[in-house]
C-alpha atoms as a PDB file:
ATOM      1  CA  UNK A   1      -6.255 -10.083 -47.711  1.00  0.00           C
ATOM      2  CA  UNK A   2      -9.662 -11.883 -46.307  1.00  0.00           C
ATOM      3  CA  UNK A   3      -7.968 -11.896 -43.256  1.00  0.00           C
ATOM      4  CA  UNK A   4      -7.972  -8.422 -43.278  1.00  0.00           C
ATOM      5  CA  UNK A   5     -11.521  -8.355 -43.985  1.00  0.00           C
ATOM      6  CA  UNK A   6     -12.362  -9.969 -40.772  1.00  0.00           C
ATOM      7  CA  UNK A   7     -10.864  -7.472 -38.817  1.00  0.00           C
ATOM      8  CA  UNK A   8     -12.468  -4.342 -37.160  1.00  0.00           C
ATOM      9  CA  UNK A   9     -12.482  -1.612 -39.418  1.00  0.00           C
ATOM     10  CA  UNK A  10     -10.212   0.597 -37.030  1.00  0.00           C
ATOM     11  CA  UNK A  11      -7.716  -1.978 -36.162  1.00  0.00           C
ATOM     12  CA  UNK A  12      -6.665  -1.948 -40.383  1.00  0.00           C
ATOM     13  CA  UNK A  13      -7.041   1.406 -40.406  1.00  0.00           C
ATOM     14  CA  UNK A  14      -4.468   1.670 -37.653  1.00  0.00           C
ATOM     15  CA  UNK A  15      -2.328  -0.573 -39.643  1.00  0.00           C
ATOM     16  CA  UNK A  16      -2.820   1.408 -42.885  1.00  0.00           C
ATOM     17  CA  UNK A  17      -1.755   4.792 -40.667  1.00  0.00           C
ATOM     18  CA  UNK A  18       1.151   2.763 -39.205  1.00  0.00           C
ATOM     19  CA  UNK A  19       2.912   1.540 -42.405  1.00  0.00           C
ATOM     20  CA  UNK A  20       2.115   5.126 -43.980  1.00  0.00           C
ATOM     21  CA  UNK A  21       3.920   7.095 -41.228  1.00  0.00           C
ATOM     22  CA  UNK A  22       6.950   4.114 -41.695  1.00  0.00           C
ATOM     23  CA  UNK A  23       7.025   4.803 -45.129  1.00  0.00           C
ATOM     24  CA  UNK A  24       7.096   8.720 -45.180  1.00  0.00           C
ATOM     25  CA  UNK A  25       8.523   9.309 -41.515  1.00  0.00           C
ATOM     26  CA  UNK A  26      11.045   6.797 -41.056  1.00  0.00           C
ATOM     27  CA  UNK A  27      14.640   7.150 -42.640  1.00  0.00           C
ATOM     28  CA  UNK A  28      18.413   6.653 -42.409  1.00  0.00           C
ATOM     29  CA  UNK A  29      20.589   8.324 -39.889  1.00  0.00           C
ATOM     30  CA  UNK A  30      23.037  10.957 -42.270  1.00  0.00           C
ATOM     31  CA  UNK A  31      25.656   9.773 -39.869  1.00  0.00           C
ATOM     32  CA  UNK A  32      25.157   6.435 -39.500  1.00  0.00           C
ATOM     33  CA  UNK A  33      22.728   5.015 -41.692  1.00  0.00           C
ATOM     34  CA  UNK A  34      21.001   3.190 -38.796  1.00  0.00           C
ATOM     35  CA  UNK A  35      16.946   3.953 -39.305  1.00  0.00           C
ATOM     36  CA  UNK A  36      15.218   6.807 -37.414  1.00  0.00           C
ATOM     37  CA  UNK A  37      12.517   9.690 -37.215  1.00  0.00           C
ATOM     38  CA  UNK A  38      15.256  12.070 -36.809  1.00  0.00           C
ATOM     39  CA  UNK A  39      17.597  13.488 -39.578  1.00  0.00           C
ATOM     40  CA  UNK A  40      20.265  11.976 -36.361  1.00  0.00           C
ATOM     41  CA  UNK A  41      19.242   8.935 -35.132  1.00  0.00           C
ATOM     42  CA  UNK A  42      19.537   8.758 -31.219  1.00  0.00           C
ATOM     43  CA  UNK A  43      22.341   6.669 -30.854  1.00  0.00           C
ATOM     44  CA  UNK A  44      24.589   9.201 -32.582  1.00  0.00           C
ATOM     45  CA  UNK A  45      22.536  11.899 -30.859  1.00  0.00           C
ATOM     46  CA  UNK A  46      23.353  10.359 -27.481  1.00  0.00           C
ATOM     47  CA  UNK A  47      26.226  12.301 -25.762  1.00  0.00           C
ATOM     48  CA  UNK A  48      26.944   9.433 -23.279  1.00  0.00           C
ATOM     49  CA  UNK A  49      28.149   6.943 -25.822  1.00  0.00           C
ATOM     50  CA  UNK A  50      31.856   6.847 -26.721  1.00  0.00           C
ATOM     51  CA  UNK A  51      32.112   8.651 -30.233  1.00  0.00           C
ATOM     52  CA  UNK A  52      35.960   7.139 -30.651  1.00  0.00           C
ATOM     53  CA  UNK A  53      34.788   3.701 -31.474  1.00  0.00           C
ATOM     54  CA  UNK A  54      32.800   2.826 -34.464  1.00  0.00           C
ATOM     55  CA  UNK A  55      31.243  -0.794 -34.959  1.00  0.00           C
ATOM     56  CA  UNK A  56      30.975  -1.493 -38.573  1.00  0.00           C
ATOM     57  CA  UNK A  57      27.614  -3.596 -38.872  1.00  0.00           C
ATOM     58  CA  UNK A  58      25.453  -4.792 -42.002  1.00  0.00           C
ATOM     59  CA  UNK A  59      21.983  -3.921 -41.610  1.00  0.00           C
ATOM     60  CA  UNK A  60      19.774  -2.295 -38.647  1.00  0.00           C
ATOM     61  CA  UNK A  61      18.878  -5.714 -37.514  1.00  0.00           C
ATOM     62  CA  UNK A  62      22.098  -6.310 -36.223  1.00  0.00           C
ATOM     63  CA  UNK A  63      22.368  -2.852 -34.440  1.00  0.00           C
ATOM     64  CA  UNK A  64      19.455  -4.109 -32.664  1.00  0.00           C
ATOM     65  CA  UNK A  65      21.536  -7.765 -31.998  1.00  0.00           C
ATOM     66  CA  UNK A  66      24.503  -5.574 -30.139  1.00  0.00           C
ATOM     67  CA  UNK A  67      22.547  -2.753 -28.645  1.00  0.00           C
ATOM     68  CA  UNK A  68      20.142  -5.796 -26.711  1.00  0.00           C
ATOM     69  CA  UNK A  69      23.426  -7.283 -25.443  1.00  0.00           C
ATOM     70  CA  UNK A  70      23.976  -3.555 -23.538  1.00  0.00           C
ATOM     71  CA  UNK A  71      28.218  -4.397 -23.928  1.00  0.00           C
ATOM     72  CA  UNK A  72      28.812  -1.883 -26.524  1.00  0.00           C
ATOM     73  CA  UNK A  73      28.828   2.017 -25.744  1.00  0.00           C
ATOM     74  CA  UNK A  74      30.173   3.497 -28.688  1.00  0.00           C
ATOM     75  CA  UNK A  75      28.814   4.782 -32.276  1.00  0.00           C
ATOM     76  CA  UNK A  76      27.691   2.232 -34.967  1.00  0.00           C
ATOM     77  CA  UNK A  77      28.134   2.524 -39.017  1.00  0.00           C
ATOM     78  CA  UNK A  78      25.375   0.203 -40.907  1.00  0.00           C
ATOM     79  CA  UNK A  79      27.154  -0.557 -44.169  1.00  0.00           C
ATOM     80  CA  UNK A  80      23.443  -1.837 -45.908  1.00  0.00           C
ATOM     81  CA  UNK A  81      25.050  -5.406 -46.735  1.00  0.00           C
ATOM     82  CA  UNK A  82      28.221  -6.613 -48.034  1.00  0.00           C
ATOM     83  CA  UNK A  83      30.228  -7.312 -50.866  1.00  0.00           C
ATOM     84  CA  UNK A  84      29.147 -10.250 -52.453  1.00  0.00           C
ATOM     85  CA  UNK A  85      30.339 -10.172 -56.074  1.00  0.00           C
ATOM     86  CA  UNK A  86      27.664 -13.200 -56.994  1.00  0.00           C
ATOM     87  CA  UNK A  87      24.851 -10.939 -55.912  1.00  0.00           C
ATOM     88  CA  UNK A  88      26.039  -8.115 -58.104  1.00  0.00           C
ATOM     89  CA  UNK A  89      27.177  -5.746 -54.452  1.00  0.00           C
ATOM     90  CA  UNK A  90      30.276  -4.335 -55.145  1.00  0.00           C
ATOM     91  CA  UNK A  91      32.304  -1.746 -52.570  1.00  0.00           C
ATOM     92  CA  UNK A  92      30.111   1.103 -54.319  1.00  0.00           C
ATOM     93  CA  UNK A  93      26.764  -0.684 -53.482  1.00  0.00           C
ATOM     94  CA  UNK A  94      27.491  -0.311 -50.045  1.00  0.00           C
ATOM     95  CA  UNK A  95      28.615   2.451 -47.431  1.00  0.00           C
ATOM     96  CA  UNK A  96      32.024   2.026 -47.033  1.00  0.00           C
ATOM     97  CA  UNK A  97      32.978   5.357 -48.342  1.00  0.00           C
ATOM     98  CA  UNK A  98      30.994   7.352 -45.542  1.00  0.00           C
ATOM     99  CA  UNK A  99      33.053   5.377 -43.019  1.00  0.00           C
ATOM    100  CA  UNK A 100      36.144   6.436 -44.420  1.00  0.00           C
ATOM    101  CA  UNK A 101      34.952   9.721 -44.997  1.00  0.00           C
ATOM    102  CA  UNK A 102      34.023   9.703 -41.058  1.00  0.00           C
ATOM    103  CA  UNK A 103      37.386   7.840 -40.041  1.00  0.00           C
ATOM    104  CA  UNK A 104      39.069  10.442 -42.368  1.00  0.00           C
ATOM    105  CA  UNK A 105      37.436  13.762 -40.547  1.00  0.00           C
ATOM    106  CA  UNK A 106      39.149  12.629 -37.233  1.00  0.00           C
ATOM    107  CA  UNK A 107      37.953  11.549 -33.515  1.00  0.00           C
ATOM    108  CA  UNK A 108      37.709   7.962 -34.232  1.00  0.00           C
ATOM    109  CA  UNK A 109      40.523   5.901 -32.686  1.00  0.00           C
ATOM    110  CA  UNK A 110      39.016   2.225 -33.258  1.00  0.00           C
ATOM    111  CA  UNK A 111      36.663   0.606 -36.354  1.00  0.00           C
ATOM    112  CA  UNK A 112      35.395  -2.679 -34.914  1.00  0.00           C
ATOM    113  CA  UNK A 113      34.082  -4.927 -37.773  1.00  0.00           C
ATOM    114  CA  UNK A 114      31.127  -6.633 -36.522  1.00  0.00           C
ATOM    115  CA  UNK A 115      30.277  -8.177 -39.958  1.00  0.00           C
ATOM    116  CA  UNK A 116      29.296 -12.030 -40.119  1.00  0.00           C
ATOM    117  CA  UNK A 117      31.690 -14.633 -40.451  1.00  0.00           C
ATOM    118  CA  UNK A 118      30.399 -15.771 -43.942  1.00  0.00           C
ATOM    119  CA  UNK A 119      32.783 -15.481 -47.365  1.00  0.00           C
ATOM    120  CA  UNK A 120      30.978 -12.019 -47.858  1.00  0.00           C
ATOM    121  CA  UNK A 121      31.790 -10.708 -44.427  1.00  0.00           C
ATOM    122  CA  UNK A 122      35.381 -11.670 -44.476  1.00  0.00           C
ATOM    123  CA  UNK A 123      35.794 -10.385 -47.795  1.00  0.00           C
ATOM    124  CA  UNK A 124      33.983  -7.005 -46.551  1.00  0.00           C
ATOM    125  CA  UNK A 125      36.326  -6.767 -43.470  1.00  0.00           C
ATOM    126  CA  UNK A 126      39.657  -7.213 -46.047  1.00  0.00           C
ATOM    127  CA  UNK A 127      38.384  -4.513 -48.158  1.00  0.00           C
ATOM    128  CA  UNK A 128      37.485  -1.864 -45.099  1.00  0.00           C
ATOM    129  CA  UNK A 129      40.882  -2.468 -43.654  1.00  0.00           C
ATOM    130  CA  UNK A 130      42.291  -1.734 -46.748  1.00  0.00           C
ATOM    131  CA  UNK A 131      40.531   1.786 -47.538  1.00  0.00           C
ATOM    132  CA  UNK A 132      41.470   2.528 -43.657  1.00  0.00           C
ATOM    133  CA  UNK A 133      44.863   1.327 -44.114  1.00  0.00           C
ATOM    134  CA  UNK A 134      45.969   5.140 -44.611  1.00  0.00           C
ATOM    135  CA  UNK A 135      44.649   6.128 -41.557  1.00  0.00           C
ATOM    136  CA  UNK A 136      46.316   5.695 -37.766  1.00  0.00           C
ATOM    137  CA  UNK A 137      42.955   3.992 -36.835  1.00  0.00           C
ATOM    138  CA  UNK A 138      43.037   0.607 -34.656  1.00  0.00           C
ATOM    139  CA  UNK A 139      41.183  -1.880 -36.523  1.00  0.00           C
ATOM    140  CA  UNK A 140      39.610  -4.914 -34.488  1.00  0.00           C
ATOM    141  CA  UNK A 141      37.268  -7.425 -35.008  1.00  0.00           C
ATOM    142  CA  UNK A 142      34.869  -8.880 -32.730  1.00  0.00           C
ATOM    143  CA  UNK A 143      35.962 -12.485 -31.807  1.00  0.00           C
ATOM    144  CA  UNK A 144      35.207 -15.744 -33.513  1.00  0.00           C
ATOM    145  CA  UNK A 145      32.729 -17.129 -30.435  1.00  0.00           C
ATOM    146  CA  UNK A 146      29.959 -16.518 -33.448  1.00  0.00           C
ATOM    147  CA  UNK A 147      29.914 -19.717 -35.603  1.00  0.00           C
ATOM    148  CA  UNK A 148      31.182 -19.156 -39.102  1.00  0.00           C
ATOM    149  CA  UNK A 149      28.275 -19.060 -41.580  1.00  0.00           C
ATOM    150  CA  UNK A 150      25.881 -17.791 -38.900  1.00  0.00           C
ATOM    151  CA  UNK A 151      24.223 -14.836 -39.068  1.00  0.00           C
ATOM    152  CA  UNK A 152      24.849 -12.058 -36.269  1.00  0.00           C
ATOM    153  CA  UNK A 153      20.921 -11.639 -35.526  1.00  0.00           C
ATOM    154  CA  UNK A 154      20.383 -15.016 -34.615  1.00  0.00           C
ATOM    155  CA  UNK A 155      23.233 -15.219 -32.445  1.00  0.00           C
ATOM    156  CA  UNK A 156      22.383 -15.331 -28.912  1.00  0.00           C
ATOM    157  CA  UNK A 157      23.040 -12.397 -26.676  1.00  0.00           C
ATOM    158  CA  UNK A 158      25.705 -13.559 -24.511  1.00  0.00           C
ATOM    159  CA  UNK A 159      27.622 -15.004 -27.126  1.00  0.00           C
ATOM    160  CA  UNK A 160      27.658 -11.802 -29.161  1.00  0.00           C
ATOM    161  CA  UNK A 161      28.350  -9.771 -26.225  1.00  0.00           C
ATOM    162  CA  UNK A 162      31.017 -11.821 -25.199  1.00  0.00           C
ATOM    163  CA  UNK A 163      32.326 -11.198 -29.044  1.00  0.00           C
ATOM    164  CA  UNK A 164      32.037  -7.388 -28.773  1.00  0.00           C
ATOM    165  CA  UNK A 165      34.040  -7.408 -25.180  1.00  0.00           C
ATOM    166  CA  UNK A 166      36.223  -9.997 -26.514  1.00  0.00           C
ATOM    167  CA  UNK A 167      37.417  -8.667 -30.011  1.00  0.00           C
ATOM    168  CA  UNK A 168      40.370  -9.115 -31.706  1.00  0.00           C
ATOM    169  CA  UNK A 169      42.852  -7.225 -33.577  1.00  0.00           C
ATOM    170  CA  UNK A 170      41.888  -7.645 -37.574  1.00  0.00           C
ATOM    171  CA  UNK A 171      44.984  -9.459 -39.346  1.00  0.00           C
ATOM    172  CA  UNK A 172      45.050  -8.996 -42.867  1.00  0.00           C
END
């Protein structure tokens, strides 16, 4: 706060008008869930990118992790975490039902899950394939190059991208 104090009236200002048009202009994608301006956020918007594969992701920040990599040229679902039944986020807490709903309304051939390898992610991926197990979807995972426990953010870019080339089929 003093720090703010010290600094020239218009630069807080600035910041003040910044974190208000964030907090009343900025939302989630209704296709997605990824964060944009638009109702659509421009990755689904974009009619260059493959709309038959889907990479299942956690948060935004890890959108941002695969889209700096430039490897992947499909669609993206952000799930807003994952199941962790310690934390109190069960399969409701999250979107996995939109992702059915989308696998379910046709077009998309392949799901990859892109979740981290943690107890929570794996236990995520088991539960997707299982809702999708009605569907003739092909359900992959990106490969294991990503240390288990480690977050996909922090991963470095040619690791991940060499995940998202590299993925596997999902074994239950």
């Amino acid at each position: 706060m003093l720090h703010l104090l010290r600094q020239p009236v218009e630069d807080v200002d600035a910041m003040t008008n910044a974190l208000h048009d964030l907090r009343h202009h900025v939302r989630y994608c209704k296709v997605c869930h990824n964060i944009s301006d638009e109702e659509i956020c421009p990755i689904c918007s974009d009619k260059s990118r493959d709309t038959s594969t889907v990479c299942v992701v956690e948060n935004v920040q890890d959108v941002m992790a695969i889209e700096n990599t430039m490897q992947f040229h499909g669609l993206y679902h952000v799930l807003g975490g994952v199941i962790s039944p310690m934390d109190g986020i069960g399969p409701n807490d999250i979107e996995i039902d939109s992702l059915v709903e989308r696998v379910k309304n046709g077009g998309i051939k392949e799901i990859i899950l892109a979740l981290s390898s943690t107890m929570e992610g794996d236990t995520t991926n088991f539960y997707i394939s299982r809702k999708l197990a009605p569907y003739s979807v092909k359900l992959s995972q990106i490969a294991r190059g990503i240390s288990v426990g480690d977050e996909l953010q922090y991963t470095d870019e040619v690791t991940l991208g060499r995940s998202i080339v590299n993925r596997i089929p999902f074994s239950k």
